[in-house]
Protein backbone atom coordinates (compact mmCIF):
# COMPACT_ATOMS: atom_id res chain seq x y z
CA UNK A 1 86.78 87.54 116.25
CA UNK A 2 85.48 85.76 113.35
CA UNK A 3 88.94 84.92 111.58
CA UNK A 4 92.13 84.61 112.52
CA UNK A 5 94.93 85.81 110.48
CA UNK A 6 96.66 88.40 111.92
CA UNK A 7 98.05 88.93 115.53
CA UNK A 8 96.06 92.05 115.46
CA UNK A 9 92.97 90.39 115.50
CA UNK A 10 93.82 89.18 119.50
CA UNK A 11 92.80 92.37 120.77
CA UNK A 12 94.05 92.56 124.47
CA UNK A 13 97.38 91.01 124.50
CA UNK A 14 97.50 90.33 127.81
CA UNK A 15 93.99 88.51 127.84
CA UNK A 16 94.69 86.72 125.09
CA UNK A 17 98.23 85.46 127.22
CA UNK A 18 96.32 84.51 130.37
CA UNK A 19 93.73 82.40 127.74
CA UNK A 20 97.02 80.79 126.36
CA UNK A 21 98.27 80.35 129.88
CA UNK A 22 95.14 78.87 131.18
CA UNK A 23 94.51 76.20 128.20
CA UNK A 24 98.41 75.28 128.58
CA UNK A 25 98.19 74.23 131.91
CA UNK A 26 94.41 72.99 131.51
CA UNK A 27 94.66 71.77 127.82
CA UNK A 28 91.64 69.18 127.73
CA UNK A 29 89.23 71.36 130.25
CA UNK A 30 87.15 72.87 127.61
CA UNK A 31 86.74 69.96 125.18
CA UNK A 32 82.82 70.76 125.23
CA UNK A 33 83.67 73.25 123.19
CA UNK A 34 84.51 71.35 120.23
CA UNK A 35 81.84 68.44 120.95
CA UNK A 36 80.55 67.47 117.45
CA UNK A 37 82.31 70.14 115.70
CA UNK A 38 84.54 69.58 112.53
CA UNK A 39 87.84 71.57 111.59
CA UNK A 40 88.99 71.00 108.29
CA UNK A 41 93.00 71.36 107.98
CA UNK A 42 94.30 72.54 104.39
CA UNK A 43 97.48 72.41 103.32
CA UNK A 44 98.98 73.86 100.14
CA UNK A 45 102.28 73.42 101.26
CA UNK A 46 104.60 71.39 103.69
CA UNK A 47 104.15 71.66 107.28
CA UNK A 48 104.95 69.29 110.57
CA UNK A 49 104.78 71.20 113.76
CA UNK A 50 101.99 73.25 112.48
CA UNK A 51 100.09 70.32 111.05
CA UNK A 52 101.04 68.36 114.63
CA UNK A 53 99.78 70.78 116.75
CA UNK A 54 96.60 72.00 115.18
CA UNK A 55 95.59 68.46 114.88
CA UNK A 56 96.45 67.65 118.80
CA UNK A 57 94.95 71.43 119.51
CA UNK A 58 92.01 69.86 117.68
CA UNK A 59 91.61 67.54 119.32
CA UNK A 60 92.21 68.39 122.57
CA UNK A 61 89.03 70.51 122.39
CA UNK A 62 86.75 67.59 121.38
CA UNK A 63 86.90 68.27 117.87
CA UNK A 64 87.13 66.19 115.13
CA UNK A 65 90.10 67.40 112.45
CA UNK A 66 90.09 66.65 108.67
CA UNK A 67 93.63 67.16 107.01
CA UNK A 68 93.48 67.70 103.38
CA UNK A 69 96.39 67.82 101.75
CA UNK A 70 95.86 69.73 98.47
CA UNK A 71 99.38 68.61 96.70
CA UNK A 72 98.70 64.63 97.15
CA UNK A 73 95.32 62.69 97.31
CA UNK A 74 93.01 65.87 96.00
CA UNK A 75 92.38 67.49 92.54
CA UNK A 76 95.10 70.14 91.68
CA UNK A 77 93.58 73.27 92.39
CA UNK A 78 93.84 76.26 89.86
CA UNK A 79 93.76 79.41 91.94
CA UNK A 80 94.24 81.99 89.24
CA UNK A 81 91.09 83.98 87.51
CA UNK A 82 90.78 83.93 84.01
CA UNK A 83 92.96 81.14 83.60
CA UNK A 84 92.29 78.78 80.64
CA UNK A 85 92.39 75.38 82.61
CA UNK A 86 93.99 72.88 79.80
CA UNK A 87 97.03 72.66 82.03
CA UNK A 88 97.49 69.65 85.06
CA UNK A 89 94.71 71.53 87.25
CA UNK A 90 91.54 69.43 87.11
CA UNK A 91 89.50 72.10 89.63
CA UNK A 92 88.98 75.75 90.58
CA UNK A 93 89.44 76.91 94.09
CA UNK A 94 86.50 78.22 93.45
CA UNK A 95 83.87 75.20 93.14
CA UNK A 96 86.14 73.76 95.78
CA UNK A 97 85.74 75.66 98.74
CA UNK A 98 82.39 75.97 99.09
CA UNK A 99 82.17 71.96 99.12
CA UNK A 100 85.15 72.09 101.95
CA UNK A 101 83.20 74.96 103.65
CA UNK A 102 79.70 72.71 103.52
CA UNK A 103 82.29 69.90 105.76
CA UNK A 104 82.83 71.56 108.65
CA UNK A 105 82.63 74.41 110.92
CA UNK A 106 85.69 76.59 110.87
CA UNK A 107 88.93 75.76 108.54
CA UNK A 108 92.69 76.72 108.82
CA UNK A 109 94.85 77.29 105.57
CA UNK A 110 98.69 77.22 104.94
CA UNK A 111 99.16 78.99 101.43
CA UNK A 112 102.77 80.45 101.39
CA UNK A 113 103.79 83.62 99.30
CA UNK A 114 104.38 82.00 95.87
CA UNK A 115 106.86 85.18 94.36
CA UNK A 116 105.36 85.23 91.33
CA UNK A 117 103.61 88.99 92.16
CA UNK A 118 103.95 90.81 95.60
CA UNK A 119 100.73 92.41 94.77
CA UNK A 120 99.12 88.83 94.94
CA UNK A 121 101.25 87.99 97.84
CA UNK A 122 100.35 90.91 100.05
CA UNK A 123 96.87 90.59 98.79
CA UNK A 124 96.25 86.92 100.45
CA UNK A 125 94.57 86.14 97.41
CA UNK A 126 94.54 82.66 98.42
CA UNK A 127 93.60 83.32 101.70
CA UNK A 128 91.10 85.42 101.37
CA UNK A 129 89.29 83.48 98.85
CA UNK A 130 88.48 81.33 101.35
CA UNK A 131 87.64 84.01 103.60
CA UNK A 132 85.05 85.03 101.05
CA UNK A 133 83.28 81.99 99.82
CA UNK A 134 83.48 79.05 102.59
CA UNK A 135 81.12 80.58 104.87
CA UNK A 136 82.49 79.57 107.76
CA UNK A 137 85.49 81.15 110.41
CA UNK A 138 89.02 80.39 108.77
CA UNK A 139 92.34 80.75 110.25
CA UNK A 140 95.98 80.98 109.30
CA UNK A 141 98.38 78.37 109.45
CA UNK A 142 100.63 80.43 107.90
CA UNK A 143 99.50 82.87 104.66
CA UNK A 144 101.74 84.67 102.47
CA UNK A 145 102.65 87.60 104.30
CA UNK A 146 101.67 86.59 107.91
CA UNK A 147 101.35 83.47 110.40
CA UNK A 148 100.27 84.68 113.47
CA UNK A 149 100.02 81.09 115.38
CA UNK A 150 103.94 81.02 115.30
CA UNK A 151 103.82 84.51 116.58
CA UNK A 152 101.73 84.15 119.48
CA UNK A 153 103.33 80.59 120.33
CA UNK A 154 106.67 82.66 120.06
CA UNK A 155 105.24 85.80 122.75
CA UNK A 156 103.72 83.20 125.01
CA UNK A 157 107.75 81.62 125.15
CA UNK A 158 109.34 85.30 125.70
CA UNK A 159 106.87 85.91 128.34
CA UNK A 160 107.29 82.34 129.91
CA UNK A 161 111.70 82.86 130.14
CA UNK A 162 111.92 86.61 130.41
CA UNK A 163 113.92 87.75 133.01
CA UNK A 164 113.21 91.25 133.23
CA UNK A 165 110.20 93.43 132.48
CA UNK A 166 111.37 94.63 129.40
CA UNK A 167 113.93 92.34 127.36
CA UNK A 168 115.77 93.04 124.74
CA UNK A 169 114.43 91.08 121.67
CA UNK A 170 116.26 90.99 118.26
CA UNK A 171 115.61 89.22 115.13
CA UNK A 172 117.99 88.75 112.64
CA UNK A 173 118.02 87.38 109.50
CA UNK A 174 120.44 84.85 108.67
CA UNK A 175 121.54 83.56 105.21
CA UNK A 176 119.56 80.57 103.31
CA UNK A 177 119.78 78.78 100.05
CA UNK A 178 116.93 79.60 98.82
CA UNK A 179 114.70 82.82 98.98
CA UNK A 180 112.18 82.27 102.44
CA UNK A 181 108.61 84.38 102.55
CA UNK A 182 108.43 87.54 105.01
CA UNK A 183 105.44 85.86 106.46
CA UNK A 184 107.36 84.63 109.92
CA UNK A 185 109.21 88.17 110.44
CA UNK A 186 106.48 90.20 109.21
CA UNK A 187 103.83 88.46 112.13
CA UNK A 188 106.64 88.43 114.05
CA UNK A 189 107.46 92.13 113.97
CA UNK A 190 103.92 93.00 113.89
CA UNK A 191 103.92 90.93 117.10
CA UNK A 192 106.61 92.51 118.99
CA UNK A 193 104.48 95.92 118.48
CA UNK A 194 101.63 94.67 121.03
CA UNK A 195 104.48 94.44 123.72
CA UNK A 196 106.50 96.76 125.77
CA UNK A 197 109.87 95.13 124.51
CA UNK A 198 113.09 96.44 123.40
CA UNK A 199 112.84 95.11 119.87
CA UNK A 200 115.92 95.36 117.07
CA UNK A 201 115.57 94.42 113.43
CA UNK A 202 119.27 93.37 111.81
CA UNK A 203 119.06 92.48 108.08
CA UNK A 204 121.72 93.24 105.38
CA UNK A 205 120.71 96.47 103.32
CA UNK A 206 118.48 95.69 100.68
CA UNK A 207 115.85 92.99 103.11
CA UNK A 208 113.80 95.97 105.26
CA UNK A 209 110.60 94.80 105.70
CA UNK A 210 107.50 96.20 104.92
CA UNK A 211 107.24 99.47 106.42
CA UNK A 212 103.58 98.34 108.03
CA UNK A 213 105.46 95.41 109.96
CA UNK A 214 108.39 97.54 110.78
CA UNK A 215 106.48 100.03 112.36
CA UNK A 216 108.76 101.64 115.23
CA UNK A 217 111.37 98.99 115.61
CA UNK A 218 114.88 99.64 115.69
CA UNK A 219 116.63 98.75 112.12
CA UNK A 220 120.37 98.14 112.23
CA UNK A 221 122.35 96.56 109.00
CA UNK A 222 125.28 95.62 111.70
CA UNK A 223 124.33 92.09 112.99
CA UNK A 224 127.19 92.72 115.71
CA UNK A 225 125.38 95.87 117.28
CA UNK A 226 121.67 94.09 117.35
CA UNK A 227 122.76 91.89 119.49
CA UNK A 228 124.57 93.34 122.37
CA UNK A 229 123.12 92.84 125.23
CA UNK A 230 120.03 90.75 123.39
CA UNK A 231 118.23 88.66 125.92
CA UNK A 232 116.61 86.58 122.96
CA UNK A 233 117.75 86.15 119.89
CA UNK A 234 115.48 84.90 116.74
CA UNK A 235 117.08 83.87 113.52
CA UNK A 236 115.49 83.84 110.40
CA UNK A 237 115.72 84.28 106.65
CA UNK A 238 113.21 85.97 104.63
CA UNK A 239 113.75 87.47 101.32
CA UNK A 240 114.03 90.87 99.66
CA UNK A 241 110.32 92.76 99.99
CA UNK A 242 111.29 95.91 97.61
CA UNK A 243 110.01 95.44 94.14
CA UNK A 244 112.58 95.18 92.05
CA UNK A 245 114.12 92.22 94.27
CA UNK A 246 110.99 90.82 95.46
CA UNK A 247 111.95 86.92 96.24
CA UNK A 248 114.93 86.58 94.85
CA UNK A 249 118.67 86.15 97.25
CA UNK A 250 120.67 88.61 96.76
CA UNK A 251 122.84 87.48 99.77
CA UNK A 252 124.56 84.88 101.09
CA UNK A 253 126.80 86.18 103.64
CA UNK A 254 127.53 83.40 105.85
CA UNK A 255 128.93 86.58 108.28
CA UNK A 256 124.89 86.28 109.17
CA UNK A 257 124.87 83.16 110.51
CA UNK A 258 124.39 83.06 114.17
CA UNK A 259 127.42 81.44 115.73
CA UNK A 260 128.98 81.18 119.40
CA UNK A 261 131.23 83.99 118.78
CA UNK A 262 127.83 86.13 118.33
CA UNK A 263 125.64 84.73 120.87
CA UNK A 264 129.22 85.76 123.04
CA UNK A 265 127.71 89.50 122.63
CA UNK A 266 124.38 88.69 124.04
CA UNK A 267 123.23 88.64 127.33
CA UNK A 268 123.02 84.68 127.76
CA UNK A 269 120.75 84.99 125.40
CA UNK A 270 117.99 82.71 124.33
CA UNK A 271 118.50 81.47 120.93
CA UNK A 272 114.46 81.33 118.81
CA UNK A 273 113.70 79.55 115.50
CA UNK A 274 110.47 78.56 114.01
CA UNK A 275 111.85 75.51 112.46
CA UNK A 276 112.25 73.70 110.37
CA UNK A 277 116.07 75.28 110.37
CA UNK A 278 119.08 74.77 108.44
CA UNK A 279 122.33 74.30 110.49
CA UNK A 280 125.42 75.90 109.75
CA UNK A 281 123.86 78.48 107.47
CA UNK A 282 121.17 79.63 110.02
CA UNK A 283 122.59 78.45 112.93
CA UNK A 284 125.74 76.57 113.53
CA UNK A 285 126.01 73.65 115.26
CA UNK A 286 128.75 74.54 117.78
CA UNK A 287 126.26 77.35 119.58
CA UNK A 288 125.93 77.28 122.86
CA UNK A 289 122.59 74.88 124.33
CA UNK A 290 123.11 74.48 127.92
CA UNK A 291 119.37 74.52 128.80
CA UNK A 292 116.81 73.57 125.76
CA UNK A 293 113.13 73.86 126.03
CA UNK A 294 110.42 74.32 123.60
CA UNK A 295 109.35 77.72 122.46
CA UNK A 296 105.73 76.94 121.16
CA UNK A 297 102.43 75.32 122.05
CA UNK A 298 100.85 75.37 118.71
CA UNK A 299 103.90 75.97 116.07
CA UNK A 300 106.42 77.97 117.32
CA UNK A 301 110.50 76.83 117.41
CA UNK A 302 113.60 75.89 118.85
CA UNK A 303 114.75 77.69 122.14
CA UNK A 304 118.42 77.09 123.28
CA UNK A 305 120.01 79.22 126.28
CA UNK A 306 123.25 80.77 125.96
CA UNK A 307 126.02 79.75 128.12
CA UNK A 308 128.61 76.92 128.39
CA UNK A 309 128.06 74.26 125.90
């Protein structure tokens, strides 16, 4: 595996979980690995577990990170082709990523879906630009339509609290103020279709995901039904994929928001976020955390068990 940007790319799940296991509980054994290597960090948008944990991932292997922050401290990049550049963008991604490429030997990215075309979104134009002229591996710290760190951090948790062979896993999307990219659910779905689990998609009509993420997962519109009987429970807005919708809200039904009353339906459920997450319109504050632990190694979420408060 050259690059990393899709949980697809892992191959054998259950190798790639015993790799996870083994550097968890051994985290600074293979820091030859990294001697005299550079990774070089980029960041076109906000970040703080993901930007914690690569780092510490880093340099845990014996590596020696570079964060660059493209919004603060660089040129503004123009990313567009064709573009006349007499606007505030000073450089073109594309002079600029063979000189990051040239500083180091592999790179990570965090470019999130921007709305303005799904074509472009589901493209990874940023992404792959990279990809194409850095010359070196690059991963995903989160792309526009995928961010399969938080999705592996996320199985490794499942696998780590299960309590039965085959759980019942549902994520449901909960309401937002603003209009979130697909790219957590969609890696996350596409996850959940490596495993053996019992896994339930609950949106309100109108949010389906991408058929290609969806793939054989049960769809419900009845947040109630999901979770009966869930044994984890992930919450998460994302907005509208279809066309004529495509990042916009077009709901915000509070009846989403995952509450003690619907954990109630669960069996003592888990409770899964990526983070960062908004309270009382996600998740409210009164749910049920009797036993709290964390749900990622790299960038994953917040993990709360169901029960007594």
């Amino acid at each position: 595996m050259k690059h990393f940007t899709s949980m697809k790319q892992l191959g054998d799940l259950q190798a790639a979980l015993a790799e996870a296991a083994y550097v968890k509980a051994n985290p600074f054994a293979d820091q030859a690995l990294g001697h005299n290597k550079t990774v070089l960090l980029v960041f076109f948008n906000n970040s703080l577990r993901t930007r914690l944990s690569t780092q510490k991932a880093a340099l845990n292997l014996g590596m020696n990170p570079i964060v660059l922050d493209v919004n603060q401290g660089a040129w503004k990049l123009e990313t567009g082709r064709g573009v006349v550049m007499d606007g505030d963008k000073s450089e073109h991604i594309l002079e600029a990523i063979p000189v990051m490429g040239s500083m180091c030997d592999m790179i990570g990215v965090r470019s999130f879906a921007r709305f303005e075309s799904r074509d472009d979104d589901y493209n990874e134009v940023i992404l792959n630009q990279f990809i194409q002229y850095s010359g070196k591996p690059v991963f995903s710290m989160e792309a526009a339509i995928r961010h399969p760190l938080q999705t592996f951090a996320d199985i490794i948790t499942i696998e780590e609290y299960k309590t039965k062979p085959r759980p019942k896993v549902v994520m449901t999307w909960a309401p937002h103020p603003r209009a979130l990219p697909q790219a957590v659910p969609n890696s996350f779905a596409e996850g959940m279709s490596m495993t053996d689990y019992d896994f339930v998609i609950a949106n309100p009509e109108g949010y389906d995901l991408a058929p290609e993420f969806v793939g054989n997962a049960k769809v419900t519109h009845d947040q109630d039904e999901a979770l009966a009987g869930a044994d984890f429970v992930y919450a998460k807005n994302w907005a509208p994929y279809r066309e004529d919708i495509y990042g916009k809200v077009v709901n915000y039904d509070m009846g989403w928001t995952v509450t003690k009353e619907k954990m109630a339906l669960t069996n003592d459920a888990f409770f899964m976020h990526c983070l960062p997450v908004r309270r009382n319109m996600i998740v409210s504050d009164d749910r049920p955390s009797s036993r709290c632990c964390s749900s990622r190694y790299d960038s994953g979420g917040e993990m709360r068990r169901a029960g007594p408060g």
